[in-house]
C-alpha atoms as a PDB file:
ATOM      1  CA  UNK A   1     -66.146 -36.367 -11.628  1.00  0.00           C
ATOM      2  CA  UNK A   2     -66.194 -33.439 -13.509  1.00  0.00           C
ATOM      3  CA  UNK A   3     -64.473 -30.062 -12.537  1.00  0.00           C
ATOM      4  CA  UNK A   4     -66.563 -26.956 -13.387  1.00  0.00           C
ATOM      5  CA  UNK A   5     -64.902 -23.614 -15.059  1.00  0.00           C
ATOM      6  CA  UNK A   6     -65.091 -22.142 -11.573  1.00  0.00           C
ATOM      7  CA  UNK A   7     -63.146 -25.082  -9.937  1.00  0.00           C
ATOM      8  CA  UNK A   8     -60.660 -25.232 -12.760  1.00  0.00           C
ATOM      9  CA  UNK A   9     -59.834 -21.466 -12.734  1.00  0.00           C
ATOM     10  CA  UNK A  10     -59.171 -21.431  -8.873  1.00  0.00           C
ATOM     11  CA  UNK A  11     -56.634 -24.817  -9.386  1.00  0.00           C
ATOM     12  CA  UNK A  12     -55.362 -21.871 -11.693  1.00  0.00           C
ATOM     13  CA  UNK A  13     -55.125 -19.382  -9.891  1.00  0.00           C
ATOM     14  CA  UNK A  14     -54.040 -21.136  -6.331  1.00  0.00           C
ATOM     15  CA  UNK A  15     -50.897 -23.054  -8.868  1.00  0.00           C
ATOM     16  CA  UNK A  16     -50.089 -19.466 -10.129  1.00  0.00           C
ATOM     17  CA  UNK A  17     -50.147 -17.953  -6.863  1.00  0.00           C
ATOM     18  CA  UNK A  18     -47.938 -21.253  -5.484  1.00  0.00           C
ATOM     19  CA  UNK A  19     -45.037 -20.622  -7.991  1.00  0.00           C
ATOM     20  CA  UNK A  20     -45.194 -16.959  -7.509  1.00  0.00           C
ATOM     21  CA  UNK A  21     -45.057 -17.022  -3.878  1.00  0.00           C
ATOM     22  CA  UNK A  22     -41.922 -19.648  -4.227  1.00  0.00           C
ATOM     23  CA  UNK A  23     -39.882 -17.558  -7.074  1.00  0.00           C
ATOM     24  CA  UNK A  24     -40.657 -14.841  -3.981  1.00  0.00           C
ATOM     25  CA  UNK A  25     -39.012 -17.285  -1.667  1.00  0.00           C
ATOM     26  CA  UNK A  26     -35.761 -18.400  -4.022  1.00  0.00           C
ATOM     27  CA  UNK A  27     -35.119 -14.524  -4.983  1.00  0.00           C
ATOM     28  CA  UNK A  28     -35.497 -13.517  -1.340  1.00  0.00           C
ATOM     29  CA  UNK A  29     -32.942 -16.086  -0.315  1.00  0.00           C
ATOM     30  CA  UNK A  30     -30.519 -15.010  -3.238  1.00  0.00           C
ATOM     31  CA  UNK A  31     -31.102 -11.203  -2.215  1.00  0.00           C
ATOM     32  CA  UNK A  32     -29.939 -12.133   0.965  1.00  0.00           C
ATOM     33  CA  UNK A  33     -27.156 -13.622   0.195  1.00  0.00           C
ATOM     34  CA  UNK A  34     -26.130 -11.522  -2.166  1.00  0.00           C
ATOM     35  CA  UNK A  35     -25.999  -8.749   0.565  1.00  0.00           C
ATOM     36  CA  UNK A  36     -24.299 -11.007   3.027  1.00  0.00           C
ATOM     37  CA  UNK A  37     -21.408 -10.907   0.106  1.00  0.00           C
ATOM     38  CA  UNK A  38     -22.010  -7.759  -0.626  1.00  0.00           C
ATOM     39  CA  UNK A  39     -20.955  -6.808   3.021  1.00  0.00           C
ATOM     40  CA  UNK A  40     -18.305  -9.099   3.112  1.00  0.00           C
ATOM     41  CA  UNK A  41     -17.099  -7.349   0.286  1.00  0.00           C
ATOM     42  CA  UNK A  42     -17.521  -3.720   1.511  1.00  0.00           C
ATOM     43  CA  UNK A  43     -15.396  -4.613   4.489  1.00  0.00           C
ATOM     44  CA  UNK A  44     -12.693  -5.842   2.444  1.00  0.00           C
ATOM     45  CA  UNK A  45     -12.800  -2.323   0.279  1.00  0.00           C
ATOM     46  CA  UNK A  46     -12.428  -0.979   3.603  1.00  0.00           C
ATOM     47  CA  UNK A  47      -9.232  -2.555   4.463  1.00  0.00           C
ATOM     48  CA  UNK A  48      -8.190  -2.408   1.665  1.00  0.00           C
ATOM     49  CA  UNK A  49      -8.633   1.534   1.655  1.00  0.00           C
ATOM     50  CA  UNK A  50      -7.031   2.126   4.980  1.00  0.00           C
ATOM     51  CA  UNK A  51      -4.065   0.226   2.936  1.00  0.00           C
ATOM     52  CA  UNK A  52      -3.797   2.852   0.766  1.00  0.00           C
ATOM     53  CA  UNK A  53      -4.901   5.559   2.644  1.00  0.00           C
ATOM     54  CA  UNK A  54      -1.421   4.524   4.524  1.00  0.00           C
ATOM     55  CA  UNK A  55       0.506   3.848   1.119  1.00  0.00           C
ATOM     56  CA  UNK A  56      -0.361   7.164   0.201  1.00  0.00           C
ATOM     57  CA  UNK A  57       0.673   8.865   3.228  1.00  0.00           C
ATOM     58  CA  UNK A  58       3.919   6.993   3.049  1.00  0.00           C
ATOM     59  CA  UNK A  59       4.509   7.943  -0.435  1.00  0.00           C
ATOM     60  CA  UNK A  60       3.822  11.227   0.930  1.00  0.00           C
ATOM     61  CA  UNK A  61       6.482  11.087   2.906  1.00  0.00           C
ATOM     62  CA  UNK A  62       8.797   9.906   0.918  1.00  0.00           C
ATOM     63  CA  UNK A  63       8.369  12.495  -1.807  1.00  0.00           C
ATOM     64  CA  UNK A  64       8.509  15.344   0.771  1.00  0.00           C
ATOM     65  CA  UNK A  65      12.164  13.867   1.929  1.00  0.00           C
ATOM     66  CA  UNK A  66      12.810  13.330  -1.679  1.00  0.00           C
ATOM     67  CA  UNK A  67      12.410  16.942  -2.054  1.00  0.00           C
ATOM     68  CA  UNK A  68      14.615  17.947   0.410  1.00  0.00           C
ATOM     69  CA  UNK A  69      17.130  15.492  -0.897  1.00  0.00           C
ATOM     70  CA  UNK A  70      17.449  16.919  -4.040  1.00  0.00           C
ATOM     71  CA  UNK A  71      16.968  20.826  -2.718  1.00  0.00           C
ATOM     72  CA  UNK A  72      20.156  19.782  -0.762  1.00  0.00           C
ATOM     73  CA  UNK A  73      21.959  17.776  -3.905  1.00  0.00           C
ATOM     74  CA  UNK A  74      21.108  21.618  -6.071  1.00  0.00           C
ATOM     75  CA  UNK A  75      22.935  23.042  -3.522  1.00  0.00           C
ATOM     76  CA  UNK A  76      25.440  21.017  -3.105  1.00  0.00           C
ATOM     77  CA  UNK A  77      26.148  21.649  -7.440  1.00  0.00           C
ATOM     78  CA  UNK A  78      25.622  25.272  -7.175  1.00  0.00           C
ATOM     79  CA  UNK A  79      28.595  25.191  -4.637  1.00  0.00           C
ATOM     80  CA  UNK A  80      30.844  22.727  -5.762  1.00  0.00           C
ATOM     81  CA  UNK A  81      30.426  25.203  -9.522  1.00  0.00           C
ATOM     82  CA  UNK A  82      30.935  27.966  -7.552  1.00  0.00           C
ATOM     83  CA  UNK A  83      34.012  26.027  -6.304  1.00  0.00           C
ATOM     84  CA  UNK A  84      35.115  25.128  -9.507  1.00  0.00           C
ATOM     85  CA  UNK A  85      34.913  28.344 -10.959  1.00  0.00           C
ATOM     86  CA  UNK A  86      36.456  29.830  -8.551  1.00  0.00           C
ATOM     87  CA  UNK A  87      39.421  27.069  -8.837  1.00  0.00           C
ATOM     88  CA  UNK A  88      39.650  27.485 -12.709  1.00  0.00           C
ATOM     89  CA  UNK A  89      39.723  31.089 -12.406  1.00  0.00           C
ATOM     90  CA  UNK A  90      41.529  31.752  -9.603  1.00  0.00           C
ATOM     91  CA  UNK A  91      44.200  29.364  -9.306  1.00  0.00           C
ATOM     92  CA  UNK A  92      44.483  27.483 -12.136  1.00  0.00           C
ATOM     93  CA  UNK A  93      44.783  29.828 -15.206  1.00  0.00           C
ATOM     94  CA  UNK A  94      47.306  32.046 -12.890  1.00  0.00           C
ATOM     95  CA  UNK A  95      49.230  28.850 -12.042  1.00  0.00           C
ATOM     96  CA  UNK A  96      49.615  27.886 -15.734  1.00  0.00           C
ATOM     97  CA  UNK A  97      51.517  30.570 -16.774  1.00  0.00           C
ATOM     98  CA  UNK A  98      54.008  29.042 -14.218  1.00  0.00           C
ATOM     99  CA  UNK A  99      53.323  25.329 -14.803  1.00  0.00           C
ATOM    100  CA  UNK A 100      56.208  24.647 -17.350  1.00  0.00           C
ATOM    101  CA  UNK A 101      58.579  26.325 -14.718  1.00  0.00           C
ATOM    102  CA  UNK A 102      57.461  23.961 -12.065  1.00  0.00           C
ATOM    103  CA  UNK A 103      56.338  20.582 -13.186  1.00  0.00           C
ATOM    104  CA  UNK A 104      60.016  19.677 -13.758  1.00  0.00           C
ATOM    105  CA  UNK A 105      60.836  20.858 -10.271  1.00  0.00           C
ATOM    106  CA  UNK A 106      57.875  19.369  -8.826  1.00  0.00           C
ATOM    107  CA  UNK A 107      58.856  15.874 -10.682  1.00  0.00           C
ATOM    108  CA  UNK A 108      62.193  15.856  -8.834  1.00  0.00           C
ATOM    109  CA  UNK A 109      61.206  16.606  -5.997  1.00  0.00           C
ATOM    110  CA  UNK A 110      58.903  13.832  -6.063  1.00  0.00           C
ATOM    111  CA  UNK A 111      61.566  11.304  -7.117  1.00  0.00           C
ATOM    112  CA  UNK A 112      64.130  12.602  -4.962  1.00  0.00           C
ATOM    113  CA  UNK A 113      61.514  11.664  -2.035  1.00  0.00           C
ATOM    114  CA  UNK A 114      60.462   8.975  -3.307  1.00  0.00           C
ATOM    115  CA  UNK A 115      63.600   7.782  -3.504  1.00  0.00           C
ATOM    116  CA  UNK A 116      64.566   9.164  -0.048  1.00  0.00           C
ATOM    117  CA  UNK A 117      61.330   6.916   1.278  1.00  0.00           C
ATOM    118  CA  UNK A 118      62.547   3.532  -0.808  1.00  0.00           C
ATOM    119  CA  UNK A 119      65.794   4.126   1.136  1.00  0.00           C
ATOM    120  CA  UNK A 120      64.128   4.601   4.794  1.00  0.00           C
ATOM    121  CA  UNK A 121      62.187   1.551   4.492  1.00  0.00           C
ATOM    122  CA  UNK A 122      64.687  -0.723   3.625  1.00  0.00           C
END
């Protein structure tokens, strides 16, 4: 049995449209799961952005008490130089014109109480 042209091109044709409609079917099938990862996925970027949505506000916390920390550690060096200063200038350079007179006192003083003390506690 013979197969005319007309027969031949329709075996043809129906094969063609066979492996057409099944590479339809197989990307169809990967499409879908492609966009059931795909979704997986997208809820995992959106834990994963709350995460750092909270990081950041955290960090943003941190820096704003950071701030404050050092504000408060500036003032605290403005006032202890202010301090110093005043020490230096007020106390100390008067006092060393005096200093020779009284370290010698001041040393026996200290080892007469020291002394004194040594004595008590035996």
């Amino acid at each position: 049995m013979t197969l005319t042209l007309n027969q031949v091109l329709a075996i043809v044709i129906v094969l063609a449209a066979v492996v057409a409609v099944t590479v339809f079917v197989i990307l169809a099938l990967q499409l879908r799961k492609t966009a059931a990862e795909a979704e997986k996925t997208l809820a995992e970027y959106r834990e994963l952005a709350k995460g750092l949505q909270l990081l950041d506000q955290t960090l943003k916390d941190k820096l704003e008490v950071l701030g404050q920390t050092l504000e408060a550690a500036r003032r605290t060096a403005v006032n202890v130089s202010g301090a110093t200063f005043w020490l230096s200038s007020k106390v100390f350079k008067p006092a060393s014109r005096w200093w020779p007179l009284l370290a010698p006192v001041l040393r026996f003083v200290w080892r007469k109480w020291k002394q004194r003390k040594e004595e008590h506690d035996v």
